[in-house]
N, C-alpha and C. Protein backbone atom coordinates (compact mmCIF):
# COMPACT_ATOMS: atom_id res chain seq x y z
N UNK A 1 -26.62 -10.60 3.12
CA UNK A 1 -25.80 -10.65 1.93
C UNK A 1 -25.09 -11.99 1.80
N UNK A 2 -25.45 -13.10 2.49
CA UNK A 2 -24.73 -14.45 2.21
C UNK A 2 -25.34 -15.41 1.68
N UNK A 3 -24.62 -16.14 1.05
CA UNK A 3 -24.96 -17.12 -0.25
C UNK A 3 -25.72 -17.39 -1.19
N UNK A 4 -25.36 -15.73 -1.65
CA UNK A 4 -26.44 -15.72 -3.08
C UNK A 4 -27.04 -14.23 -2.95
N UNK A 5 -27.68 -14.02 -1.99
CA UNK A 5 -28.58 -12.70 -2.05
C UNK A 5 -28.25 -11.72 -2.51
N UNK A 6 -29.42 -10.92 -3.14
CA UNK A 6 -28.93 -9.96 -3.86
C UNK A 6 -28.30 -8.27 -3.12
N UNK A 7 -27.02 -8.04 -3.61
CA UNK A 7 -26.73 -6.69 -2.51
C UNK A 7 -26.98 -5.66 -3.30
N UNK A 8 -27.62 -5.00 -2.75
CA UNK A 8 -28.24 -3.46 -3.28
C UNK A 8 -27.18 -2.42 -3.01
N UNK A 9 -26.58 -1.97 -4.17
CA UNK A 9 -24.87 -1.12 -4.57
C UNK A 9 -25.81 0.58 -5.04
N UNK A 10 -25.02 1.26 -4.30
CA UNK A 10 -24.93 2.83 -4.89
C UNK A 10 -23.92 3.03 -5.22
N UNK A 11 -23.19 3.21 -6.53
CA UNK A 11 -22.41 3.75 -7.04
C UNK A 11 -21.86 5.33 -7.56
N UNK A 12 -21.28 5.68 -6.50
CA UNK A 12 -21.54 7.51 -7.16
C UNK A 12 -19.78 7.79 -7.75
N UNK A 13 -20.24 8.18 -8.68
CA UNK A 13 -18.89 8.36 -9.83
C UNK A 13 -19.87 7.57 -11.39
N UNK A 14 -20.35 8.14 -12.29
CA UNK A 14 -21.33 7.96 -13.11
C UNK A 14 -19.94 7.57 -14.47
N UNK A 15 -18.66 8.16 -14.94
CA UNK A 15 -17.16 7.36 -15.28
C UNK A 15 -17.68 6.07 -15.76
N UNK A 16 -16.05 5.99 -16.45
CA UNK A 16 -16.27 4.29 -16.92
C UNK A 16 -16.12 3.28 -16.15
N UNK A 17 -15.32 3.83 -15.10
CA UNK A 17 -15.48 2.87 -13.74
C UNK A 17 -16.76 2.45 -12.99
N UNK A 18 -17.68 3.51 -13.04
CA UNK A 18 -19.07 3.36 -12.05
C UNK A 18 -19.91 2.84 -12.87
N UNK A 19 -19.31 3.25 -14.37
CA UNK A 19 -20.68 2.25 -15.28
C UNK A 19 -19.96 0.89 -15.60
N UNK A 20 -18.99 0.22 -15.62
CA UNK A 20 -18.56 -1.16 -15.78
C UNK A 20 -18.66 -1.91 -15.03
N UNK A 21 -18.66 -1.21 -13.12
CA UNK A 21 -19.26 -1.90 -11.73
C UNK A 21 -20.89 -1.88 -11.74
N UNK A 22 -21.60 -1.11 -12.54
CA UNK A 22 -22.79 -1.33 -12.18
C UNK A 22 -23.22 -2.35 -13.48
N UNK A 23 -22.76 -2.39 -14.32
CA UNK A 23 -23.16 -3.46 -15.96
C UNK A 23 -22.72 -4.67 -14.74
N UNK A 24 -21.48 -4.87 -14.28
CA UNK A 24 -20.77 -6.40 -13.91
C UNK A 24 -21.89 -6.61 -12.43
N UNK A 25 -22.20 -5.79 -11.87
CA UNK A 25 -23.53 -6.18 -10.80
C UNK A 25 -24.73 -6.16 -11.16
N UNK A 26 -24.80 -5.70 -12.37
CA UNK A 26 -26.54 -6.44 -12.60
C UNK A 26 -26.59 -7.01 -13.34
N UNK A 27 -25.21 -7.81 -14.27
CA UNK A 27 -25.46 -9.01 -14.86
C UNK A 27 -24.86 -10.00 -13.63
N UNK A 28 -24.65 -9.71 -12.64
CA UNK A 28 -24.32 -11.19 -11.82
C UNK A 28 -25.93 -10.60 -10.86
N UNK A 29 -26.97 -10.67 -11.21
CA UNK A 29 -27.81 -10.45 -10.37
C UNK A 29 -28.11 -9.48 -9.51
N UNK A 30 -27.39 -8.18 -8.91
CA UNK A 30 -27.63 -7.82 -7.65
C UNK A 30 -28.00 -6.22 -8.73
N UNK A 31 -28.53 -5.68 -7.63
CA UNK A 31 -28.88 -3.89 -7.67
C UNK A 31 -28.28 -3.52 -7.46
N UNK A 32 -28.10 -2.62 -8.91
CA UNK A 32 -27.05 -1.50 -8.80
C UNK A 32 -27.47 -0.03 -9.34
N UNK A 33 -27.30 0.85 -8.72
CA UNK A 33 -27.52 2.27 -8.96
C UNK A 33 -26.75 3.38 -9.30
N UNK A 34 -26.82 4.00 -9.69
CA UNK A 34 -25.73 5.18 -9.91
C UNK A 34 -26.02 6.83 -9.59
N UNK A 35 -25.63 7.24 -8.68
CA UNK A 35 -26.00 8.35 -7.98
C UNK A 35 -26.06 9.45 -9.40
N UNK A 36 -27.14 10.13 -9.50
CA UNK A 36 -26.63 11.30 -10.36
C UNK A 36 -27.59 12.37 -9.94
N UNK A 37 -26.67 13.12 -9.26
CA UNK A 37 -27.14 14.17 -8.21
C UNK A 37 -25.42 14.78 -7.30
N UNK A 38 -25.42 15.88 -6.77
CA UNK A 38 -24.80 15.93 -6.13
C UNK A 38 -24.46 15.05 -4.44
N UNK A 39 -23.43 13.95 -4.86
CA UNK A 39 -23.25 13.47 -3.19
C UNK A 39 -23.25 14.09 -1.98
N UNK A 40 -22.90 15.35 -1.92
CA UNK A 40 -22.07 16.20 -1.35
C UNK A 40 -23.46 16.72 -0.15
N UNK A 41 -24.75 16.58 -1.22
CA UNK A 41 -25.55 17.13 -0.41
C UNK A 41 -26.67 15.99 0.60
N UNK A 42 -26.11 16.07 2.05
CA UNK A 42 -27.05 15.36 2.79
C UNK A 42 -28.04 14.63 2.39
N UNK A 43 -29.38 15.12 1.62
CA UNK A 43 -30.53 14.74 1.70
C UNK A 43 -30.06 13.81 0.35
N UNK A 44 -29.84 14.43 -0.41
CA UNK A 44 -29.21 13.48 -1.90
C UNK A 44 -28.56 12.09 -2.09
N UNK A 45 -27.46 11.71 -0.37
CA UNK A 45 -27.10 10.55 -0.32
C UNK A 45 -27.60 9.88 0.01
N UNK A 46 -28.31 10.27 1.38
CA UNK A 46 -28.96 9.25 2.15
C UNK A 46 -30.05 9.02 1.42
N UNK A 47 -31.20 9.53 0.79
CA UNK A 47 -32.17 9.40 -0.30
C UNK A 47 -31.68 8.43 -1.31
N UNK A 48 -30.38 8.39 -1.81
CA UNK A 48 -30.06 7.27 -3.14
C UNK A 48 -29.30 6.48 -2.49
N UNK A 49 -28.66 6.57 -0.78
CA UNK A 49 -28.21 5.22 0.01
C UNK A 49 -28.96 4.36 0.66
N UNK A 50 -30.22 5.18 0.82
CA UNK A 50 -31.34 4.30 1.47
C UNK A 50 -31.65 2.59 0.97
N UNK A 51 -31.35 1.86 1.74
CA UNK A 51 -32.00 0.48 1.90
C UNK A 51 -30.47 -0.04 0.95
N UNK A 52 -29.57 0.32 0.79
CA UNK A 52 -28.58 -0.29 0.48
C UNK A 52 -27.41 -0.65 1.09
N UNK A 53 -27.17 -2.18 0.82
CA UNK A 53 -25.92 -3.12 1.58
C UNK A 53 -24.68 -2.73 1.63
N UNK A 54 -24.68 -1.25 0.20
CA UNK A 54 -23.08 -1.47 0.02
C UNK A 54 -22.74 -0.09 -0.77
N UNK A 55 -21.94 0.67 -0.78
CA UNK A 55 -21.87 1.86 -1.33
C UNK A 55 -20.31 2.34 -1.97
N UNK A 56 -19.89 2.39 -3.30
CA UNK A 56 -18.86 2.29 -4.34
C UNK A 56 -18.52 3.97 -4.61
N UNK A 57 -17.64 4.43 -3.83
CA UNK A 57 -17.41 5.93 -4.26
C UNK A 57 -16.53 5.63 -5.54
N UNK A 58 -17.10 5.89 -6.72
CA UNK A 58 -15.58 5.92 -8.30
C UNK A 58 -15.32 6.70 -8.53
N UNK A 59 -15.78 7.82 -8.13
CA UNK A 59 -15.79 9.41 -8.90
C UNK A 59 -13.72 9.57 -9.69
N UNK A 60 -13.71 10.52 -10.17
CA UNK A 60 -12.50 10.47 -10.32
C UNK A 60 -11.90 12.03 -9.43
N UNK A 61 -12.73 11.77 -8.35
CA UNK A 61 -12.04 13.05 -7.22
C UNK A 61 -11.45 11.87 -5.82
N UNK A 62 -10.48 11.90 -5.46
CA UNK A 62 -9.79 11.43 -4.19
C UNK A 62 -10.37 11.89 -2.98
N UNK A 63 -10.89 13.46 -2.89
CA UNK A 63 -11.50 13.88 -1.45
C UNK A 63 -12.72 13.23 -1.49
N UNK A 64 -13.59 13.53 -2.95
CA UNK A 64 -15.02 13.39 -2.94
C UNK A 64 -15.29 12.19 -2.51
N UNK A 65 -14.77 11.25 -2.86
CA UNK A 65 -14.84 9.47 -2.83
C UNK A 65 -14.15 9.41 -1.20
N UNK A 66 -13.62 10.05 -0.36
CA UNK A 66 -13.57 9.47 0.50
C UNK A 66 -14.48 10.48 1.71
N UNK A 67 -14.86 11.75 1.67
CA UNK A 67 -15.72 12.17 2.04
C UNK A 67 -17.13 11.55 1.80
N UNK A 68 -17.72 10.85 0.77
CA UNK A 68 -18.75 10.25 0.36
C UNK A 68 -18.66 8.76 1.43
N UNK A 69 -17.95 8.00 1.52
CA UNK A 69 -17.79 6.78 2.02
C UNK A 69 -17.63 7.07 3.21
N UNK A 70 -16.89 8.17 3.35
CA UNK A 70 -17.20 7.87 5.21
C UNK A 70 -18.69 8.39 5.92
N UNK A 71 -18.87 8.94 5.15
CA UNK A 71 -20.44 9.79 5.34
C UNK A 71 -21.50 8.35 5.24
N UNK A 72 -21.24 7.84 4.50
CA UNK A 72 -21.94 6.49 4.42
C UNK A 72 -21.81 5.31 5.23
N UNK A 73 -20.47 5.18 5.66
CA UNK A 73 -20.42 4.30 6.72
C UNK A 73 -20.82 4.70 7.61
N UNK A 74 -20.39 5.95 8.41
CA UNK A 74 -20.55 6.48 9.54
C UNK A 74 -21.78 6.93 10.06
N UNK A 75 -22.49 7.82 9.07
CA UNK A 75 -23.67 8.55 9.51
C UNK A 75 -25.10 8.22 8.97
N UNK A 76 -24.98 7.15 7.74
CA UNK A 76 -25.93 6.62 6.98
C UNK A 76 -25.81 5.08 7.42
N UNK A 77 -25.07 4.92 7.64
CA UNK A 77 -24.79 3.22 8.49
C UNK A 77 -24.68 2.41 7.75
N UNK A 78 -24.32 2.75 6.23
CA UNK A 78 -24.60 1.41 5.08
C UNK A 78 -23.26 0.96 5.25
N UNK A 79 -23.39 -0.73 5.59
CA UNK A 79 -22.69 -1.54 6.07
C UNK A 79 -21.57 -1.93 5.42
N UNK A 80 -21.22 -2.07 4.27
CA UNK A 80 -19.93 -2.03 3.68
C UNK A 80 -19.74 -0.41 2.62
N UNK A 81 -18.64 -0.11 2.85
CA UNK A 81 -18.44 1.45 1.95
C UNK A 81 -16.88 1.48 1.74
N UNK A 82 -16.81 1.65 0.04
CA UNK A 82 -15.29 1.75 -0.56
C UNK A 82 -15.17 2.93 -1.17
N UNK A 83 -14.09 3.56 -1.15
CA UNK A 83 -13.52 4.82 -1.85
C UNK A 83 -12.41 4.36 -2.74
N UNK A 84 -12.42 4.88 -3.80
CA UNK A 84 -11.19 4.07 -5.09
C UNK A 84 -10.66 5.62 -4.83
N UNK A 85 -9.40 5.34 -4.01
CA UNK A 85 -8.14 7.00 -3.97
C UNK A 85 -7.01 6.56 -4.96
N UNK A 86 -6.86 7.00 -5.63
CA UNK A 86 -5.71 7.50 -7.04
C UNK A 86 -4.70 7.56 -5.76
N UNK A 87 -4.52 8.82 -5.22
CA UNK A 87 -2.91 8.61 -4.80
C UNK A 87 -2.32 7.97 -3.44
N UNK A 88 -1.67 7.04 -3.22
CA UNK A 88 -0.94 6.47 -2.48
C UNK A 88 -1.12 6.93 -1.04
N UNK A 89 -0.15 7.63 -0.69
CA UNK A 89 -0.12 8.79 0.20
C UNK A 89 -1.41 9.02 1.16
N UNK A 90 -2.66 9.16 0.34
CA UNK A 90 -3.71 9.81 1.05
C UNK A 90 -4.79 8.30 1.24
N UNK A 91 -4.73 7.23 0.50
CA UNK A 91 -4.88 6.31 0.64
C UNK A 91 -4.24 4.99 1.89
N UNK A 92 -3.58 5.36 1.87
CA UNK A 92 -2.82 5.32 3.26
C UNK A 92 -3.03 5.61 4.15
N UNK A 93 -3.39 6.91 4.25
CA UNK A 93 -3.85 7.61 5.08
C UNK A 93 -5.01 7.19 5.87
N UNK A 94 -6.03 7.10 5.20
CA UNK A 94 -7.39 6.72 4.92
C UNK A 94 -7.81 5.05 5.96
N UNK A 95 -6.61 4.70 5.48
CA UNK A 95 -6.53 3.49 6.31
C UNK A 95 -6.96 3.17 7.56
N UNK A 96 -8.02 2.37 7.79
CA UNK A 96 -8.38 2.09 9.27
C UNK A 96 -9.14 3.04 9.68
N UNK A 97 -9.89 3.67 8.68
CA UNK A 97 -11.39 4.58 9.24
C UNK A 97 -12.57 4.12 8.92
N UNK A 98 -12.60 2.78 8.88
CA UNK A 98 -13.94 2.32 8.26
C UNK A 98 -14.29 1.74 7.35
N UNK A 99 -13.72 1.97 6.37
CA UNK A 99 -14.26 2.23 4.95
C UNK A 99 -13.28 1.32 4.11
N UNK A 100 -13.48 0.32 2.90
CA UNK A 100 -12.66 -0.22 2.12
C UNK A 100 -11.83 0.69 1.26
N UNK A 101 -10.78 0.97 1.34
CA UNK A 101 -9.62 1.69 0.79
C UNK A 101 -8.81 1.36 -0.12
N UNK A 102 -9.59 1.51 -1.93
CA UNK A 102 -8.40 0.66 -3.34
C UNK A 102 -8.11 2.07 -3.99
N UNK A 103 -6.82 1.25 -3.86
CA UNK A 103 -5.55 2.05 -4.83
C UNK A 103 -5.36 2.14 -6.24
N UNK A 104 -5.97 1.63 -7.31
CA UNK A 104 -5.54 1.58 -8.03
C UNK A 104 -3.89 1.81 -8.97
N UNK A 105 -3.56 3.14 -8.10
CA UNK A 105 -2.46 3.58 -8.89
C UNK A 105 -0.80 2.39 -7.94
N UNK A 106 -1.51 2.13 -6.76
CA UNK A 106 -0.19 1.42 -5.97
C UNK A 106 -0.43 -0.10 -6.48
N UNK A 107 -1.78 -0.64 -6.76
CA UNK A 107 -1.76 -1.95 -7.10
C UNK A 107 -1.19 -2.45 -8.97
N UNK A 108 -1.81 -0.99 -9.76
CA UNK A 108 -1.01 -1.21 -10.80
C UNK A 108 0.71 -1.54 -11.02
N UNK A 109 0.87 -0.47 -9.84
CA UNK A 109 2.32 -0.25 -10.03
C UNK A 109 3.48 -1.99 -9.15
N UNK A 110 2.55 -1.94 -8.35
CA UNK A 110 3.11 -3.44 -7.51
C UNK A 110 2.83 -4.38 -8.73
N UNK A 111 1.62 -4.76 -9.78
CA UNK A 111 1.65 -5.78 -10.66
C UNK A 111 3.10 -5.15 -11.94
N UNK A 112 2.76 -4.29 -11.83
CA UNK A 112 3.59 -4.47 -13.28
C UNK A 112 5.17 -4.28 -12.87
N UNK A 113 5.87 -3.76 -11.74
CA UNK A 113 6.82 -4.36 -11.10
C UNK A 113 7.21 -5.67 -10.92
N UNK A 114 5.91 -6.85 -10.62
CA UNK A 114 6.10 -8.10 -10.83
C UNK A 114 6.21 -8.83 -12.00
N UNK A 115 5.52 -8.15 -13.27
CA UNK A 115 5.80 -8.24 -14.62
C UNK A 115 6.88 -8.01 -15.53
N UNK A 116 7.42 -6.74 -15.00
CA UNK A 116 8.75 -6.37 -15.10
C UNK A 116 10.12 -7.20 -14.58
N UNK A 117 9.75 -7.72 -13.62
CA UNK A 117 10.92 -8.25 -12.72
C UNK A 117 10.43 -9.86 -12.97
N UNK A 118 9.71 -10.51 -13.90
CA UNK A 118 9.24 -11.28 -13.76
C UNK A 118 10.19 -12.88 -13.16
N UNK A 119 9.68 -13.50 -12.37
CA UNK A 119 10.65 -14.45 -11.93
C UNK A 119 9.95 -16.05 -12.03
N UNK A 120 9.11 -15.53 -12.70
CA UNK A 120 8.14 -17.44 -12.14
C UNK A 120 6.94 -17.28 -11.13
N UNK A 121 7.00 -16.20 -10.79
CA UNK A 121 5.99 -16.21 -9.92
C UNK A 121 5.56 -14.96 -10.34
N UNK A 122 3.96 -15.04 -9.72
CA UNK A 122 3.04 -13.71 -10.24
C UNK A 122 2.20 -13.69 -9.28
N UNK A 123 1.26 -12.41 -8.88
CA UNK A 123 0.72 -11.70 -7.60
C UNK A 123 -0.62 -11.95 -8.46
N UNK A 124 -1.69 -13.00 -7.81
CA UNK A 124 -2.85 -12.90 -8.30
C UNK A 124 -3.55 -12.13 -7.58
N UNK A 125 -3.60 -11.75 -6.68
CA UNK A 125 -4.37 -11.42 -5.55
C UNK A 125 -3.54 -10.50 -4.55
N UNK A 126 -3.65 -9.66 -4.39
CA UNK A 126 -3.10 -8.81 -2.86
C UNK A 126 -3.87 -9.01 -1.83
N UNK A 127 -3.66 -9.12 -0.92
CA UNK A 127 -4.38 -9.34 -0.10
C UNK A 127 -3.65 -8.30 1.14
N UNK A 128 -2.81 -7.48 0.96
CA UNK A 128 -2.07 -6.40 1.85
C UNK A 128 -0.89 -6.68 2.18
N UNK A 129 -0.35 -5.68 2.11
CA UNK A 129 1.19 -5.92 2.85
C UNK A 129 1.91 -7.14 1.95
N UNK A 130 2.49 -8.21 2.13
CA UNK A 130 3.03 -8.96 1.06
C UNK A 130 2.34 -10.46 1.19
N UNK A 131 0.85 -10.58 1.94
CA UNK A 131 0.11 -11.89 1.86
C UNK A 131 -0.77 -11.68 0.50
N UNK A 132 -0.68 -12.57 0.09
CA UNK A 132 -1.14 -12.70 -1.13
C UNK A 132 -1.72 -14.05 -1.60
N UNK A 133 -2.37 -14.50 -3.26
CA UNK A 133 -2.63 -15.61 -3.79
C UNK A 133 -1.56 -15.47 -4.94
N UNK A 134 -0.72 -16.24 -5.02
CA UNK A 134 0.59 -16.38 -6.35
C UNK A 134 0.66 -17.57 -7.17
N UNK A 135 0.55 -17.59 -8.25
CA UNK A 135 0.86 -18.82 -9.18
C UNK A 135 2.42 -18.24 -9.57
N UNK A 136 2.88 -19.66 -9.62
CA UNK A 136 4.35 -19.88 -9.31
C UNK A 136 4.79 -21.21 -10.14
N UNK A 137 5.57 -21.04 -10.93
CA UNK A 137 5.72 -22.25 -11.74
C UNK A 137 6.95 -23.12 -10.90
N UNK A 138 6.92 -24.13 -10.73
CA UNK A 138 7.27 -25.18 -10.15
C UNK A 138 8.69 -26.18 -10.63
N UNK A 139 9.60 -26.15 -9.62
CA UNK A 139 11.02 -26.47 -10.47
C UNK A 139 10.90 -28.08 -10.53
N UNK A 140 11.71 -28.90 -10.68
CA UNK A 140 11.39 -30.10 -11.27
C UNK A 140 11.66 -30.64 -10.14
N UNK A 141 12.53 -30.29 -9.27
CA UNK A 141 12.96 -30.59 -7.72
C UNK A 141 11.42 -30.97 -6.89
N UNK A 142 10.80 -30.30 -7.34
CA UNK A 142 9.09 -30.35 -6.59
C UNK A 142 8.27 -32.08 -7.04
N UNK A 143 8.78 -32.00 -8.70
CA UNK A 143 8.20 -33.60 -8.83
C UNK A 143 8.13 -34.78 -7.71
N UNK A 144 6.81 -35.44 -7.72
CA UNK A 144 6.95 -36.28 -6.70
C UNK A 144 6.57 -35.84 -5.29
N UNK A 145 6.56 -35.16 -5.53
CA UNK A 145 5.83 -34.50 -4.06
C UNK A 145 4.76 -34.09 -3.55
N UNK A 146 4.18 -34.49 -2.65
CA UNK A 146 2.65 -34.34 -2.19
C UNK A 146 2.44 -32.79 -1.95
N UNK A 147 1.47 -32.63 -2.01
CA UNK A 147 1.03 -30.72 -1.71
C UNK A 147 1.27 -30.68 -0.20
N UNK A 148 0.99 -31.52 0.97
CA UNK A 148 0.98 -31.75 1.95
C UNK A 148 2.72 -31.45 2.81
N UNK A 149 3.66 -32.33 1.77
CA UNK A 149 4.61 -31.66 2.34
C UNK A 149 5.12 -30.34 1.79
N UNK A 150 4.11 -29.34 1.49
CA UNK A 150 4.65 -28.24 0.96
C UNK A 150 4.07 -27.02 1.72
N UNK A 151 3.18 -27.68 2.07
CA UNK A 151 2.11 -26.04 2.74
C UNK A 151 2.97 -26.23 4.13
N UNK A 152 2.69 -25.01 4.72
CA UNK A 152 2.83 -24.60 6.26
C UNK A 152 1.85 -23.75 6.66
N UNK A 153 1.51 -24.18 8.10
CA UNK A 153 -0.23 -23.88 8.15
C UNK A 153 -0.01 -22.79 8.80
N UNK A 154 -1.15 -21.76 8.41
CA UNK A 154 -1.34 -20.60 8.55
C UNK A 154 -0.19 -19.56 7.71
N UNK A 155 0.76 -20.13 6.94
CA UNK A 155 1.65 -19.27 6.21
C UNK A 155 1.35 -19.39 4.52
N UNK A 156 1.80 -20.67 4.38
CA UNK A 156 1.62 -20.89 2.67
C UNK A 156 1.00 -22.14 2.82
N UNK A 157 -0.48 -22.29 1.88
CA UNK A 157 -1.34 -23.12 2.05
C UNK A 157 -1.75 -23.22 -0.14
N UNK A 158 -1.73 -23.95 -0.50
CA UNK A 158 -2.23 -24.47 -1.81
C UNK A 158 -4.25 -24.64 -2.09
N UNK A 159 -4.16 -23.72 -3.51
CA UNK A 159 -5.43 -23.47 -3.73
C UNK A 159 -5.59 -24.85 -4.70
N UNK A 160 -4.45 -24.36 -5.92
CA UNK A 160 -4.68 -25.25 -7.39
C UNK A 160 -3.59 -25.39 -7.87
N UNK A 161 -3.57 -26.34 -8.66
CA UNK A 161 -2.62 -26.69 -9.21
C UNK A 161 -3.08 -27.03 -10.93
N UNK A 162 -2.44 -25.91 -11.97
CA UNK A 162 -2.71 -26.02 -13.03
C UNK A 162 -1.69 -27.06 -13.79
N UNK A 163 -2.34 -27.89 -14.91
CA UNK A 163 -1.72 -29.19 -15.30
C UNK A 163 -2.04 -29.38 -16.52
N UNK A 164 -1.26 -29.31 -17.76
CA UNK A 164 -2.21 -30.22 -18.83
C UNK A 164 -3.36 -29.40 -19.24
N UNK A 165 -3.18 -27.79 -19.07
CA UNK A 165 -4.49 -27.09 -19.69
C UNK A 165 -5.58 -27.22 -18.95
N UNK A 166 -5.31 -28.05 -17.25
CA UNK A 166 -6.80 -28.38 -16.60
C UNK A 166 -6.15 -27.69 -14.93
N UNK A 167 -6.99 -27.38 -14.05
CA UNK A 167 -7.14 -26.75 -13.00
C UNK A 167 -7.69 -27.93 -12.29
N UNK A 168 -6.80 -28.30 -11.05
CA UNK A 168 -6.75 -29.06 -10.08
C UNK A 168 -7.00 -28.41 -8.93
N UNK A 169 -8.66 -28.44 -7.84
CA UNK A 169 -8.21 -27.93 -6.82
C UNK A 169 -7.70 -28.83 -5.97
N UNK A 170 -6.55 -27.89 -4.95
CA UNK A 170 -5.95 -28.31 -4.51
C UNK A 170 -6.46 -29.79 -3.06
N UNK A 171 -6.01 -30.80 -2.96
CA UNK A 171 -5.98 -31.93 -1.99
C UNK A 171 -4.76 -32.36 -1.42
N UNK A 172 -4.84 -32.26 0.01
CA UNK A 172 -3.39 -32.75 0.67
C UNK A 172 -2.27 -34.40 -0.09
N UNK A 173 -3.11 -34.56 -0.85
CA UNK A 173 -2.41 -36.00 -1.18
C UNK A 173 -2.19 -35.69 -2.71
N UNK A 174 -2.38 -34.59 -3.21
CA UNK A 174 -2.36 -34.47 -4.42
C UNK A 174 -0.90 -34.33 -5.37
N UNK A 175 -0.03 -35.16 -5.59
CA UNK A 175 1.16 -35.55 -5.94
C UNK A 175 1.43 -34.34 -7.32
N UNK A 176 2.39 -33.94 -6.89
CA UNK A 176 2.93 -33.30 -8.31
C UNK A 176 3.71 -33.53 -9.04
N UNK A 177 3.62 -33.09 -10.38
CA UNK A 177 4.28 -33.59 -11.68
C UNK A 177 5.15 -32.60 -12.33
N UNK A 178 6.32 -32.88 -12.89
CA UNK A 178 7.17 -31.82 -13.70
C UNK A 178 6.21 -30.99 -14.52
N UNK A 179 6.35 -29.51 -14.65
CA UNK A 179 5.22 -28.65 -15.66
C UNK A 179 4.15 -28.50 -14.64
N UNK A 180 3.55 -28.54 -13.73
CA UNK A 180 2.91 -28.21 -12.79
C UNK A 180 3.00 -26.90 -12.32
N UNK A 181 1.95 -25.84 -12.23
CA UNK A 181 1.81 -24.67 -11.91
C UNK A 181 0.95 -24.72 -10.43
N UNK A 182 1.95 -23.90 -9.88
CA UNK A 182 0.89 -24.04 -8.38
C UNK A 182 0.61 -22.28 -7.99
N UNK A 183 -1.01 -22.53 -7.54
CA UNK A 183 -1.53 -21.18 -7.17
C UNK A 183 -1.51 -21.19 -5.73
N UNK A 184 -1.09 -20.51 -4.79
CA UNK A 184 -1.01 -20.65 -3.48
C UNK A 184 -0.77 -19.21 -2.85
N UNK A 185 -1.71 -19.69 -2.14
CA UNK A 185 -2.28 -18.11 -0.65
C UNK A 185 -0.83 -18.48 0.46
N UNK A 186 -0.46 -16.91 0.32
CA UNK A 186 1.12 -17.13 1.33
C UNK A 186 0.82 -16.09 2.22
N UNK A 187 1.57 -15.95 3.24
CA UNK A 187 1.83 -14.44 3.94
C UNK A 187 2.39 -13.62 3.70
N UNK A 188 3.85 -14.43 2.51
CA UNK A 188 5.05 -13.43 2.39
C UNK A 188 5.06 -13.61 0.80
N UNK A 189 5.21 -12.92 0.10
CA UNK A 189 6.12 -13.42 -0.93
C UNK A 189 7.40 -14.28 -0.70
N UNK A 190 8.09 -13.75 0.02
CA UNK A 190 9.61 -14.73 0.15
C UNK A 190 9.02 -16.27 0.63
N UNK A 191 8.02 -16.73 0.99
CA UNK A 191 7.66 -18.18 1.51
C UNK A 191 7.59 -18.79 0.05
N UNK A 192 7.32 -18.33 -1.48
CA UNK A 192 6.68 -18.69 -2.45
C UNK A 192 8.10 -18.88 -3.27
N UNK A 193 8.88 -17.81 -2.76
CA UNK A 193 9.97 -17.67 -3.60
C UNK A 193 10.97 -18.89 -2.82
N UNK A 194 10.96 -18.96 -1.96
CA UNK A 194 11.69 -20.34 -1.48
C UNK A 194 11.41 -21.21 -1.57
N UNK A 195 10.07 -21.79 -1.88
CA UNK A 195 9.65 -22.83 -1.98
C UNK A 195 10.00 -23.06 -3.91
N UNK A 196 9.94 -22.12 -4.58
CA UNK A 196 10.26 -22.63 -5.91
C UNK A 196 11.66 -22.34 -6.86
N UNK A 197 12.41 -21.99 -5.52
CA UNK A 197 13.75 -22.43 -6.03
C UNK A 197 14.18 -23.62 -7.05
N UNK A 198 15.41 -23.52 -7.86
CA UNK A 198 15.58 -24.23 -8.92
C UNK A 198 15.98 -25.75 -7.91
């Protein structure tokens, strides 16, 4: 599955979710399928998981989607397997058995908390717990300053820097200007929020 090849996806949850992941994977090239059959039954998964890289539980059931994915990681061996769990709680739970584990209902609620509370900075990316990718608009205090003295390695490190309607990726010597938007992979939120103090 690296640089380029095509990954062969079973999608079971047939929804507007399982049909918008399988349209967005076979217009970027790769195979995508959509289970329509009961998952539930042995011969039915492994028969429509066979010879595939990667397996997308959407259904709009929380047990089914994670009974399906672990059955797939575990006993069908297909090498990457995600369950989309609605509630929090059991998603959580879920955690650290294998299987890729999205929330939808906790990641909505963390963005639009940041939308709500909006401060200059915004959560592009979760990446767990509070490491993340954040664009963060930049106080004027920052002018003049190299990207270099801003990152700290392995904590907050610079992707891009938006300018003038144009996207700069980021270079250690790359000097910044008043109106400068910076996108940057942190560990914490609070590293992002200190750094763009007024």
């Amino acid at each position: 599955m690296e640089g380029g090849a095509i990954v062969k996806t079973l999608i079971v949850g047939a929804g507007r979710l399982g049909r918008v992941l399988a349209d967005s994977l076979l217009r970027a090239g790769h195979d995508a399928r959509i289970l329509d059959g009961s998952p539930l039954e042995r011969g039915t998964l492994a028969g429509a998981a066979a010879g595939c890289d990667a397996l997308a539980a959407v259904s709009g059931d929380d047990a089914l989607n994670a009974v399906v994915a672990l059955a797939a990681r575990r006993e069908l061996h297909v090498p990457t397997a995600v369950a989309v769990i609605a509630n929090p709680a059991r998603a959580e739970a879920l955690t650290g058995l294998g299987v890729h584990i999205l929330c939808p209902t906790a990641r909505t609620a963390h963005q639009l908390q940041h939308v709500l509370l909006r401060s200059g900075i915004e959560s592009e990316l979760d990446l767990g717990g509070e490491a993340g990718v954040y664009r963060a608009e930049l106080p004027a205090r920052l002018s003049g300053r190299a990207l270099s003295e801003l990152e700290r390695r392995a904590e907050l490190v610079a992707v891009a820097v938006e300018r003038n309607g144009h996207v700069l990726l980021a270079t250690p010597d790359l000097v910044l200007r008043e109106g400068d938007v910076l996108h940057v992979a942190a560990a914490h939120r609070s590293l992002v929020t200190d750094l763009t103090h007024p």
